[in-house]
Protein backbone atom coordinates (compact mmCIF):
# COMPACT_ATOMS: atom_id res chain seq x y z
CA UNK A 1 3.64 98.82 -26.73
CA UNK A 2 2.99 102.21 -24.37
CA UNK A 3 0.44 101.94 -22.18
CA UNK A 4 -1.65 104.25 -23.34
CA UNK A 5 -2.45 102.49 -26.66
CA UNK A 6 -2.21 98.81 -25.41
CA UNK A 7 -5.36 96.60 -25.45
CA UNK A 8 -6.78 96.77 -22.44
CA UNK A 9 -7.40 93.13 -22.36
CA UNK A 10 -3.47 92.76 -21.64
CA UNK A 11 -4.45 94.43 -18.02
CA UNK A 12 -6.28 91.59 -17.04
CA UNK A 13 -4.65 88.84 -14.40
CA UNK A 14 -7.44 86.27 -12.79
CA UNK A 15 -9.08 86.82 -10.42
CA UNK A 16 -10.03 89.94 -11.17
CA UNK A 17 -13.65 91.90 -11.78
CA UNK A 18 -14.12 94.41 -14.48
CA UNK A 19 -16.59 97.40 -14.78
CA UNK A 20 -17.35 99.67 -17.33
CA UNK A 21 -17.14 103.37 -16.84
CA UNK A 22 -19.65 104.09 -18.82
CA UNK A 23 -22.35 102.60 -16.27
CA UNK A 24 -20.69 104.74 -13.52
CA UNK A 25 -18.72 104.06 -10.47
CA UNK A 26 -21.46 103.30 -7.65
CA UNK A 27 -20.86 99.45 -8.25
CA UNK A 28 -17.11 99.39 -8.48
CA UNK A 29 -16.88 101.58 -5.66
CA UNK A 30 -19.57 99.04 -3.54
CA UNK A 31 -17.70 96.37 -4.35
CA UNK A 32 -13.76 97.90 -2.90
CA UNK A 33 -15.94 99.22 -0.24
CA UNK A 34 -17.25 95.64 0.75
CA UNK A 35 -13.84 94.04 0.10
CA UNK A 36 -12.42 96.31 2.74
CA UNK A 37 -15.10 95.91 5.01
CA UNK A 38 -16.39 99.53 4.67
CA UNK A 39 -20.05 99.99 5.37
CA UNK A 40 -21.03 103.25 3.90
CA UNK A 41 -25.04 104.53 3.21
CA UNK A 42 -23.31 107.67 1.46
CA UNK A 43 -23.32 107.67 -2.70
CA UNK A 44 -20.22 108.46 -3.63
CA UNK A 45 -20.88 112.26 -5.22
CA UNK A 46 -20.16 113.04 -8.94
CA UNK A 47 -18.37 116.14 -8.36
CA UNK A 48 -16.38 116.95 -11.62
CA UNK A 49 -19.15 116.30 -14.69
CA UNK A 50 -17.95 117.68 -17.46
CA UNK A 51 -20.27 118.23 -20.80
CA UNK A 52 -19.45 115.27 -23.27
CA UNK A 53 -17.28 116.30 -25.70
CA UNK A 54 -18.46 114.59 -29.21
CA UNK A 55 -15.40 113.12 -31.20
CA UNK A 56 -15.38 112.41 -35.10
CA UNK A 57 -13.72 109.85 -36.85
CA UNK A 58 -13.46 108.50 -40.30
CA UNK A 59 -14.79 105.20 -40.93
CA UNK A 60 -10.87 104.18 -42.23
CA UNK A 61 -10.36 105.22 -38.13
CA UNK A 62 -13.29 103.49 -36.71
CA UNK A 63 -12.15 100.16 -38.82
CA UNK A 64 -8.87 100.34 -38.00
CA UNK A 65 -9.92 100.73 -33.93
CA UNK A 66 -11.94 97.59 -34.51
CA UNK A 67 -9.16 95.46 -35.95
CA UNK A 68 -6.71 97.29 -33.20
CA UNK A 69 -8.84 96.38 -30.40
CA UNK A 70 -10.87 93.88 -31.91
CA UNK A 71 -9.87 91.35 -28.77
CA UNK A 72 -10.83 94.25 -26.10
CA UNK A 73 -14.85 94.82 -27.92
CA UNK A 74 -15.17 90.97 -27.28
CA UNK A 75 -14.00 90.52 -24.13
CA UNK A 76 -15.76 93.10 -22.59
CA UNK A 77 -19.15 92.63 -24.87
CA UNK A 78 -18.23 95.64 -27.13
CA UNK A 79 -19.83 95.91 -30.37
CA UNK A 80 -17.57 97.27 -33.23
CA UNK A 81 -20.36 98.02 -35.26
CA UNK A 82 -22.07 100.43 -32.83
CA UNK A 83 -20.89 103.04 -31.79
CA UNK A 84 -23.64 104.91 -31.21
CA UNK A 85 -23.40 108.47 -30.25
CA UNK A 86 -19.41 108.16 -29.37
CA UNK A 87 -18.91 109.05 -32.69
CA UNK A 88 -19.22 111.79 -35.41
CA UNK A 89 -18.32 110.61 -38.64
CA UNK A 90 -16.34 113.21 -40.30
CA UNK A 91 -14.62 112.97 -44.26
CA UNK A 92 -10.98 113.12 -44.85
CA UNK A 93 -7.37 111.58 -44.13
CA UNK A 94 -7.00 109.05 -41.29
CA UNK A 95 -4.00 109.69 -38.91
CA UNK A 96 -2.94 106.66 -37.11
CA UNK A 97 -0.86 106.92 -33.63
CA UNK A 98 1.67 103.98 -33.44
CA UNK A 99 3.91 103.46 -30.27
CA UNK A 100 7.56 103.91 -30.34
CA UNK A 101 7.83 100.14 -30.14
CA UNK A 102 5.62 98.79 -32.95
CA UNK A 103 7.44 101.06 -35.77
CA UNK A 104 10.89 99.12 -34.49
């Protein structure tokens, strides 16, 4: 499978610590900076914020994200039941990507 649709829980080789974007980079950022002995007092600035985009999905799409990645929302303490406001629900056909490899 591409890379850009494989779980992301394939990525992971011990030892290794994970963050989550969504809680920002100031503590992954601390952490490479004390791994390479970098003392710094400076935040790190958030230069390019964007406005969040809101994305809609069918609940045919949201289920078949949670079976897809169903190993990724446990790993990582995901819930696949809420997805709070990640999601607008929207009505209609579901299109599903596949990779190149899993339709051979």
């Amino acid at each position: 499978m591409e890379n850009h649709l494989r779980p992301q829980h394939e990525f992971i080789v011990d030892p290794i610590e994970t963050f989550r974007l969504e809680d920002g980079l100031a503590t992954p950022i601390d952490v490479v900076f004390r791994h390479l002995g970098i003392v710094s007092s400076e935040p790190v600035p958030h230069i390019r914020k964007g406005r969040p985009e809101p994305l809609a999905a069918s609940e045919q799409s949201l289920a078949e994200i949670a079976r897809r990645y169903e190993d990724d929302f446990r790993i990582f303490g995901y819930q696949t039941d809420d997805y709070g406001n990640s999601f607008t629900l929207k009505e209609g056909p579901t299109q599903v990507v596949e990779s190149s490899e899993a339709r051979s």
